[in-house]
Protein backbone atom coordinates (compact mmCIF):
# COMPACT_ATOMS: atom_id res chain seq x y z
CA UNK A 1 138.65 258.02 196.10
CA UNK A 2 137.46 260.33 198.93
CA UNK A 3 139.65 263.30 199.66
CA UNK A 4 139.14 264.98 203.04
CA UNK A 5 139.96 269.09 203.62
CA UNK A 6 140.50 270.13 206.92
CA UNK A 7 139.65 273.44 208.14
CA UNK A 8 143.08 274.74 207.76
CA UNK A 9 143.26 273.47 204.34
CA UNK A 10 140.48 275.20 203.44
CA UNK A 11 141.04 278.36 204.24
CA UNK A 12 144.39 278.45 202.47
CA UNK A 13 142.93 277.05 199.13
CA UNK A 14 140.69 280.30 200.16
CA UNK A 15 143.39 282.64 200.38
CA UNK A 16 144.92 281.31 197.20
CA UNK A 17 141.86 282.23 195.15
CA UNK A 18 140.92 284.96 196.23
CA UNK A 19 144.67 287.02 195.58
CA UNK A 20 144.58 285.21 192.30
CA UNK A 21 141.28 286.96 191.81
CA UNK A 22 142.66 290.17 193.31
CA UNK A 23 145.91 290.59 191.03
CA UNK A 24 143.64 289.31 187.69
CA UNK A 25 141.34 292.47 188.63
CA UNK A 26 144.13 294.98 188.70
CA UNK A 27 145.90 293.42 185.75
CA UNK A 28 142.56 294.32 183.83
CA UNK A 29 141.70 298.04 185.40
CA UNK A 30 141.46 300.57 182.90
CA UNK A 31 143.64 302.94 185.08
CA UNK A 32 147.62 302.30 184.37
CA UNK A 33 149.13 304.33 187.24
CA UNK A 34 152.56 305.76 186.57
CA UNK A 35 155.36 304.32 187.63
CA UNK A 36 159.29 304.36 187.71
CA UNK A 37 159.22 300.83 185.39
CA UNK A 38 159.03 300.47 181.70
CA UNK A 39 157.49 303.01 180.25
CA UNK A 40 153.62 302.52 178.56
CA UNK A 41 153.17 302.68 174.45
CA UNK A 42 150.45 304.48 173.15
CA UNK A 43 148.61 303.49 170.17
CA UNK A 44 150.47 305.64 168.40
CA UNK A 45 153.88 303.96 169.17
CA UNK A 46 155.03 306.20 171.22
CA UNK A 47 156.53 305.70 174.71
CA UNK A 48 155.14 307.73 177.62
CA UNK A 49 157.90 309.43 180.00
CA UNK A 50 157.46 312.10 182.92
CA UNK A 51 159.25 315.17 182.12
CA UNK A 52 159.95 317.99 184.74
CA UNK A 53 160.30 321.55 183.19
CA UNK A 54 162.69 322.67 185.38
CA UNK A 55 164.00 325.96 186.27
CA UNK A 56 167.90 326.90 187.15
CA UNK A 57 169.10 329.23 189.69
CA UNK A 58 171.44 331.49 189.29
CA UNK A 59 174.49 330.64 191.53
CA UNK A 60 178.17 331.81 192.23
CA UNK A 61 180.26 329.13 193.69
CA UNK A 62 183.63 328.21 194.82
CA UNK A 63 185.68 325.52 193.94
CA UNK A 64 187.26 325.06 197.63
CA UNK A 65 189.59 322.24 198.90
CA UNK A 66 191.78 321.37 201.56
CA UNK A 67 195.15 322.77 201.76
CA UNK A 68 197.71 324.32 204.26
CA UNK A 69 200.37 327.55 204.78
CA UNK A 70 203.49 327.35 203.09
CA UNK A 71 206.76 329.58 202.86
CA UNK A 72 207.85 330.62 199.23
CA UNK A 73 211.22 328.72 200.02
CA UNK A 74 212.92 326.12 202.50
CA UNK A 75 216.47 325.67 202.42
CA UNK A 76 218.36 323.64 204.54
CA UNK A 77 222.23 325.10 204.56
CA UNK A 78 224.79 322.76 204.92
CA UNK A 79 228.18 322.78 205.29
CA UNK A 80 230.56 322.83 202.69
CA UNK A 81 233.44 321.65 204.71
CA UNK A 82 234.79 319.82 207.95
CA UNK A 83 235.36 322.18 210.85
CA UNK A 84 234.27 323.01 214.42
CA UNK A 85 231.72 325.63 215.22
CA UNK A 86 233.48 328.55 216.86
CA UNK A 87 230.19 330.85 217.03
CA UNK A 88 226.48 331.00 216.18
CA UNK A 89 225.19 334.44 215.55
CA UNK A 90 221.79 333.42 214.59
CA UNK A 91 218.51 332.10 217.08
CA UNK A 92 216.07 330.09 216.00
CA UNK A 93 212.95 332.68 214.86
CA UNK A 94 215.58 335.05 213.94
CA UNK A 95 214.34 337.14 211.17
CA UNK A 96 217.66 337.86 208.98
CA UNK A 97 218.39 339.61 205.72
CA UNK A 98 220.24 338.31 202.67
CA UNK A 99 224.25 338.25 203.80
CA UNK A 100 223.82 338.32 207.58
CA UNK A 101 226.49 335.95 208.89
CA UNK A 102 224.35 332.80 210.56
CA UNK A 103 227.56 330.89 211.94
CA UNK A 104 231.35 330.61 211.92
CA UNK A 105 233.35 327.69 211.59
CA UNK A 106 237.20 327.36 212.55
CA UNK A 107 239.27 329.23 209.21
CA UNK A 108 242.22 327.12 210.76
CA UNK A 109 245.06 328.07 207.95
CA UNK A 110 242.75 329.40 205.12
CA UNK A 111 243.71 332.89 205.45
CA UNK A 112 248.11 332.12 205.25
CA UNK A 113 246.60 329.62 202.23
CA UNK A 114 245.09 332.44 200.56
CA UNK A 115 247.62 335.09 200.74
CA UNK A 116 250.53 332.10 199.95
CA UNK A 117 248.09 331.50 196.79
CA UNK A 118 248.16 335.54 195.95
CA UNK A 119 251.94 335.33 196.07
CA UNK A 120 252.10 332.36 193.78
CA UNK A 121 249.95 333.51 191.28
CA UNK A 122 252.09 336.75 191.09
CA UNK A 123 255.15 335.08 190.61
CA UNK A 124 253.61 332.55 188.10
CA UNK A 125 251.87 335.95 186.22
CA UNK A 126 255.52 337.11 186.41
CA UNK A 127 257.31 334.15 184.32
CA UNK A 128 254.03 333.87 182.07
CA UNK A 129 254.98 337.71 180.81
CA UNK A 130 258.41 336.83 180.89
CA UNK A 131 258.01 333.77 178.87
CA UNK A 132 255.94 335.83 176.15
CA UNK A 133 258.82 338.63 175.40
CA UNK A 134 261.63 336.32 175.20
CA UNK A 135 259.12 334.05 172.34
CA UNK A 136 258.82 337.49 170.48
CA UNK A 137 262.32 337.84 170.56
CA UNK A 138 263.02 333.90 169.53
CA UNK A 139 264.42 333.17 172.79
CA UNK A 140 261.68 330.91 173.71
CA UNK A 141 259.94 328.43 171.88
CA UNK A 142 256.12 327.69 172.23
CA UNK A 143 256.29 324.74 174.99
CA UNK A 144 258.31 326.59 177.06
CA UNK A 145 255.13 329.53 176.41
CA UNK A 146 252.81 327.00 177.12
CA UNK A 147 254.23 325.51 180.60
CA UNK A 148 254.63 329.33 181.73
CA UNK A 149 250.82 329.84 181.08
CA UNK A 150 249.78 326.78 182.26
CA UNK A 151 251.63 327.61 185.67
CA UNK A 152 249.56 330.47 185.63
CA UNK A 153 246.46 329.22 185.66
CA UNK A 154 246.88 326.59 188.21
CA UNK A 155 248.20 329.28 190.48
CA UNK A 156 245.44 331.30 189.58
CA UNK A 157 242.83 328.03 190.53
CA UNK A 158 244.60 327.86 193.75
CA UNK A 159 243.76 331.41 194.69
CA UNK A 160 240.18 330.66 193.74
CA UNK A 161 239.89 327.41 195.91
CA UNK A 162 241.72 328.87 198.73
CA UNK A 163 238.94 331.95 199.08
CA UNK A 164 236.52 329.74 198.18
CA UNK A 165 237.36 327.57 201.60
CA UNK A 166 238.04 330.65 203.83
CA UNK A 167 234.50 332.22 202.38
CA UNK A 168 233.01 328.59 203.66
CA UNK A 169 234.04 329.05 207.08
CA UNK A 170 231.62 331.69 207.22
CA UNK A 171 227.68 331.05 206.40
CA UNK A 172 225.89 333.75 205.33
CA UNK A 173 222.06 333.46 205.07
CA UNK A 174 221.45 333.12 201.11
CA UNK A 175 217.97 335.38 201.49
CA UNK A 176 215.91 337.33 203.76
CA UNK A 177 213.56 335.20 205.71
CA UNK A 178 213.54 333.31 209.03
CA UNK A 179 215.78 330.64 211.04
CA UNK A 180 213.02 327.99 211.58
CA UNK A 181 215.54 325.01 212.84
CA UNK A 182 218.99 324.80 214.00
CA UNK A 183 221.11 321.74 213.87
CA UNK A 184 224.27 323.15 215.42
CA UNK A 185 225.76 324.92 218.58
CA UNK A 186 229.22 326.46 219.17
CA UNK A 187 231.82 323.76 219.47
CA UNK A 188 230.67 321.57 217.19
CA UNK A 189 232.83 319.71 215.41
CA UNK A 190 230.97 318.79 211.79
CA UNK A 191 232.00 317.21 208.74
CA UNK A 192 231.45 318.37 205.05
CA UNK A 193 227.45 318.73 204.01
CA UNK A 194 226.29 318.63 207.28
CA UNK A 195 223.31 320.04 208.17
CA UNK A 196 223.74 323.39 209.98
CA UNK A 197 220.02 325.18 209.70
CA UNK A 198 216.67 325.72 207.99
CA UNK A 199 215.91 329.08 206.52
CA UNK A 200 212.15 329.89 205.62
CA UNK A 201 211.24 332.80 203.15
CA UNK A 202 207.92 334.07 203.77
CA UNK A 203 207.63 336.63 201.17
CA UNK A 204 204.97 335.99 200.35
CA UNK A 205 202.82 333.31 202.05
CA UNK A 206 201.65 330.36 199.93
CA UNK A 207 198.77 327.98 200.81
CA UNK A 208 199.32 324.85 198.40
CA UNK A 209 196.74 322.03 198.18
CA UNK A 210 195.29 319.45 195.69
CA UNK A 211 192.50 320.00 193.58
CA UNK A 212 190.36 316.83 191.93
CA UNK A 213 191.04 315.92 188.52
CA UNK A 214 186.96 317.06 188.20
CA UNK A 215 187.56 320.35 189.18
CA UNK A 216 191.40 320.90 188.01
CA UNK A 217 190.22 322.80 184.54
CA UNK A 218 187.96 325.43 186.53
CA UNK A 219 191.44 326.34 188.47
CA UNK A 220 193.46 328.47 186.62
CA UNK A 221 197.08 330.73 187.13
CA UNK A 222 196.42 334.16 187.78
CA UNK A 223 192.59 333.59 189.11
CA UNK A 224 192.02 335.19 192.52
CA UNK A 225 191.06 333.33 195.28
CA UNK A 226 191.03 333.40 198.89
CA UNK A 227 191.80 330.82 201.79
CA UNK A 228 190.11 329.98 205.00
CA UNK A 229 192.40 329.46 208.04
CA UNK A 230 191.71 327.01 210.97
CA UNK A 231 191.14 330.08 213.12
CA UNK A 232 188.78 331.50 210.97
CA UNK A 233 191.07 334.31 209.18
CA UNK A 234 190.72 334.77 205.66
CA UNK A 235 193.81 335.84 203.28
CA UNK A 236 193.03 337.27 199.96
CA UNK A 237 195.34 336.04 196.92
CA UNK A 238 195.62 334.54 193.60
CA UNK A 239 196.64 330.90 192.24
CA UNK A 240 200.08 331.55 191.15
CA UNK A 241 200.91 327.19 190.11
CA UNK A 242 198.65 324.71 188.86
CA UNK A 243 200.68 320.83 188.32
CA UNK A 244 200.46 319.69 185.15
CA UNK A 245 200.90 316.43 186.08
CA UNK A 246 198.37 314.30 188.55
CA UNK A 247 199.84 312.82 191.66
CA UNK A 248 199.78 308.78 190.74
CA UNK A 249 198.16 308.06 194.24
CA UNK A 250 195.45 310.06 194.60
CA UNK A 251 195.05 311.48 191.06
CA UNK A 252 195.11 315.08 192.43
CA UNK A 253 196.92 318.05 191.02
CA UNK A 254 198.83 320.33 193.29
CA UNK A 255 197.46 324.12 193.35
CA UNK A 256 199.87 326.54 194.86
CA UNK A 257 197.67 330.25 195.96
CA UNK A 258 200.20 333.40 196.48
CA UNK A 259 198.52 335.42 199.22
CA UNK A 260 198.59 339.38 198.72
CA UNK A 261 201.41 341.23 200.44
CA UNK A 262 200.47 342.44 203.45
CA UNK A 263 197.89 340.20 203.94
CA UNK A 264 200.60 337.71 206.03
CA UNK A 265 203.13 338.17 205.23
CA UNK A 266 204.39 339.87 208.20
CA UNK A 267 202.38 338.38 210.33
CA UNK A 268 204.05 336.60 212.74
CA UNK A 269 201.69 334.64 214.26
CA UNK A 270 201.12 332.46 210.77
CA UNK A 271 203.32 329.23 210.65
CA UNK A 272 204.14 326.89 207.93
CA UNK A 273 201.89 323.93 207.69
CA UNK A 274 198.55 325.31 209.13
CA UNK A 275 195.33 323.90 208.05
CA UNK A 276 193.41 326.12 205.55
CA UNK A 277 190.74 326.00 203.10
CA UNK A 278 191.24 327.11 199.70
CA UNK A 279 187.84 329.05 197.33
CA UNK A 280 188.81 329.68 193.89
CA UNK A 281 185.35 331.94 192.37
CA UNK A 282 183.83 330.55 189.53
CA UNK A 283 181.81 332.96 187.87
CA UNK A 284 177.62 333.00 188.03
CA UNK A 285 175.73 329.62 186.63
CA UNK A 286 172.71 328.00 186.53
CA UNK A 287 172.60 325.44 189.13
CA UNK A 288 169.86 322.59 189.39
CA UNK A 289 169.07 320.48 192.52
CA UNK A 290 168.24 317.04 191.38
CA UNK A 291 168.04 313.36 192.64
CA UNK A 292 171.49 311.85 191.84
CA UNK A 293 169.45 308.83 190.41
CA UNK A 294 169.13 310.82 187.54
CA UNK A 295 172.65 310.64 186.50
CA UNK A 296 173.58 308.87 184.31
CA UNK A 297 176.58 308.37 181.65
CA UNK A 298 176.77 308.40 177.78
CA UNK A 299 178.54 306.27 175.89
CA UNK A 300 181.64 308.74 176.14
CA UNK A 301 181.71 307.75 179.60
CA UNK A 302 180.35 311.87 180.26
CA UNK A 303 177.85 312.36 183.08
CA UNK A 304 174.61 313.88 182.11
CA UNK A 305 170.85 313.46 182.08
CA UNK A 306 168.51 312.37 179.74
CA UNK A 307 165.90 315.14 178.51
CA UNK A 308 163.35 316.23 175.26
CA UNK A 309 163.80 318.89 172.56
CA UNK A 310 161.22 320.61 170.94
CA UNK A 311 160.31 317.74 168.77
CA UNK A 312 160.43 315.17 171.82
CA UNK A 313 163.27 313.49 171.03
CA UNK A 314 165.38 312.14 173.72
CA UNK A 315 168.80 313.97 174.08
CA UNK A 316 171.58 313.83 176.56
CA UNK A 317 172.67 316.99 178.64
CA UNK A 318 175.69 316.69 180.13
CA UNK A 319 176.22 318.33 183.55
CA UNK A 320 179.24 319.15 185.94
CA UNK A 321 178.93 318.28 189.49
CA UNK A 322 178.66 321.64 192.13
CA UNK A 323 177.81 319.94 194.86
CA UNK A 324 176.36 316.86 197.12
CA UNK A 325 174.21 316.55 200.28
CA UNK A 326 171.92 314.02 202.06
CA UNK A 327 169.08 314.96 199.70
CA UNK A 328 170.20 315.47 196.40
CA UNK A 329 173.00 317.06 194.00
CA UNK A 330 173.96 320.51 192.58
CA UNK A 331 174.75 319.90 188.88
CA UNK A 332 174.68 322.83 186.15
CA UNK A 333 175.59 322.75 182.64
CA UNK A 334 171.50 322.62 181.55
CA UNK A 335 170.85 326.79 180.88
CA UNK A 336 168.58 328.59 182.49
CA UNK A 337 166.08 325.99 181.82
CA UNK A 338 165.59 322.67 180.76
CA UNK A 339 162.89 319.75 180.49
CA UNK A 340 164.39 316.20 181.81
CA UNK A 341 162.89 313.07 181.85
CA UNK A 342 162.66 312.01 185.71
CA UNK A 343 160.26 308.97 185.36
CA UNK A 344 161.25 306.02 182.74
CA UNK A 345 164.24 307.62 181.45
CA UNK A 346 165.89 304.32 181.60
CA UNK A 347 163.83 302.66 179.34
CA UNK A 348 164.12 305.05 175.96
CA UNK A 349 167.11 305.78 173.63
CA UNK A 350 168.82 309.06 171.84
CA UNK A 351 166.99 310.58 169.41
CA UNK A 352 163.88 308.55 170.07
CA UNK A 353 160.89 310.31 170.08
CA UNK A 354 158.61 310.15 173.22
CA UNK A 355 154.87 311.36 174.55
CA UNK A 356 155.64 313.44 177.87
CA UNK A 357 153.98 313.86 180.93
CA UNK A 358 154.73 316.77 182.04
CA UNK A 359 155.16 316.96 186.42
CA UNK A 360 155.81 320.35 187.68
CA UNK A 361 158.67 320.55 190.58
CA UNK A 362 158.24 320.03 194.07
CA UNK A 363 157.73 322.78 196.23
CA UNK A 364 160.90 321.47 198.83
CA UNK A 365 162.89 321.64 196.00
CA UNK A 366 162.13 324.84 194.13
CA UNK A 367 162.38 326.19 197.25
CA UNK A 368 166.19 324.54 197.41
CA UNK A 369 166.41 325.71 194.64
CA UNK A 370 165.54 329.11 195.17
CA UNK A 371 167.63 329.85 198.23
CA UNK A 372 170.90 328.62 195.96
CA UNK A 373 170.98 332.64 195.10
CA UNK A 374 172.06 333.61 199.17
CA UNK A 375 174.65 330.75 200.26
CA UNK A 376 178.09 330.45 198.13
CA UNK A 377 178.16 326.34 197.23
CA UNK A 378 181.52 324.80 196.95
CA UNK A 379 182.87 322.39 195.20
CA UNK A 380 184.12 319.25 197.40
């Protein structure tokens, strides 16, 4: 049987060949070139990996995140019984001192209560002394002791209730700080716990935010920091509360930073809930600029990189994150120096031992590196 090629098959059997010829030719070239795959075995047994003596920079960072102004207290005052307003001493953005009367309400027939109550309790006080002498004398047994005593103490609990209502009609503010809201106006008629204002306290400022659960244990009580505000003023401090317990949402612990006296805290211009950045120092490390595809995690579940001892084994370094950006990561945790495997790390196990190439750093990124010394990095 006759079989008949066109010109188009042809030319494809053509094609066919010759790549066939061209991939059998580079399958048997002498030169292996080096790539990111499995790495090659040497006679010897041993696995060939790139290593990259690499060189940290010494680097002070922040651990910053977001946060916001805060007063040291809020209090809402309510009232502690029904009544009308019969005058309001007290603005809004009054600044006021522990005591100063804020409001009045109606004392109606609290003062007659309280002196009736006075004259009660003396008479009661009276037949209690009374009731003693004649049961030292055996005129008076110990019930009829009793009920005189027990007359004066409800007399004396009368008194107390009865100042304790006429003291109500009267709110004082419980500290020194400022009226930031108020619910009420003269004439008001209110009944029992309702809301009459909101006192701030100032002294001192706080700036409270949430910290990651990654950088939570490099934030500690009593370390100074400072915070950024959205105009661009920064207030000087030191973290005064650290959560011990992570919010369930977000997994975030809530960082509280006392700002120095002076430094706002009469300042009048600085509200409660402003947008502000908080830095927490973190003392000088060695910082490395690597390709996040380096990372990777041990069986522990810690994040690290693979590298070689002085034997060439393969270890594991573990490493803290400092920073990201579009080209690589800030880790440290490595020294001042360190040799990591950047080519077929992926491909070789702990404690194995390995033949390395050995690749000097790039220029862009020693020079990264290098400049880590001038700018402060920060956490995110």
């Amino acid at each position: 049987m006759t079989i008949h090629l066109n010109q188009g098959h042809i030319a494809a059997l053509c094609l066919a060949l010759g790549l066939a010829i061209w991939m059998l030719a580079g399958s048997l070239s002498p030169e292996q070139p080096f790539h990111n795959t499995r790495p090659l075995v040497l006679d010897d047994g041993l696995a060939r990996v790139q290593v990259e003596r690499m060189q940290g920079s010494l680097t002070r960072y922040d651990v910053s995140f977001s946060g916001h102004t805060a007063a040291n207290r809020r209090v809402e005052l309510r009232s502690e019984m029904r009544g009308r307003i019969i005058a309001v001493h007290q603005p809004k953005g009054a600044r006021v001192q522990a005591g100063d009367l804020l409001l009045e309400l109606d004392a109606r027939d609290w003062p007659a209560r309280v002196k009736q109550a006075e004259a009660n309790l003396r008479q009661r006080e009276l037949e209690a002394r009374s009731a003693k002498e004649l049961a030292q004398r055996g005129l008076a047994n110990e019930a009829q002791l009793a009920q005189a005593e027990t007359q004066r103490a409800n007399a004396e609990a009368e008194l107390t209730n009865a100042r304790i209502q006429l003291a109500a009609t009267k709110v004082r503010a419980p500290f020194a700080g400022i009226v930031d809201q108020r619910h009420v106006e003269a004439g008001d008629f209110i009944q029992e716990y309702a809301p009459l204002m909101v006192l701030l306290d100032f002294d001192p400022w706080l700036i409270k935010g949430q910290v990651s659960e990654r950088d939570a244990p490099r934030v500690r009580i009593g370390d100074p920091a400072w915070a950024e505000l959205a105009d661009g003023k920064r207030v000087e401090g030191r973290i005064r509360f650290v959560s011990s317990e992570a919010d369930p949402a977000t997994r975030m612990l809530t960082v509280e930073m006392e700002a120095d006296r002076g430094s706002l805290a009469q300042d009048s211009a600085i509200s409660s809930g402003l947008t502000a950045r908080i830095h927490v120092p973190q003392q000088e490390t060695w910082a490395y600029y690597i390709s996040p595809a380096l990372l990777m995690l041990n069986d522990n579940g810690q994040l690290g990189l693979k590298g070689i001892d002085e034997q060439n084994r393969v270890i594991f370094r573990p490493v803290d994150l400092l920073k990201a950006d579009n080209r690589g990561i800030w880790v440290h945790g490595l020294g001042a120096e360190a040799q990591i495997i950047t080519v077929g790390q992926g491909y070789v196990d702990y404690g194995q031992t390995v033949t390395p190439v050995y690749k000097t750093a790039d220029p862009q990124t020693a020079t990264d590196a290098a400049s880590a010394n001038t700018p402060v990095l920060s956490a995110e």
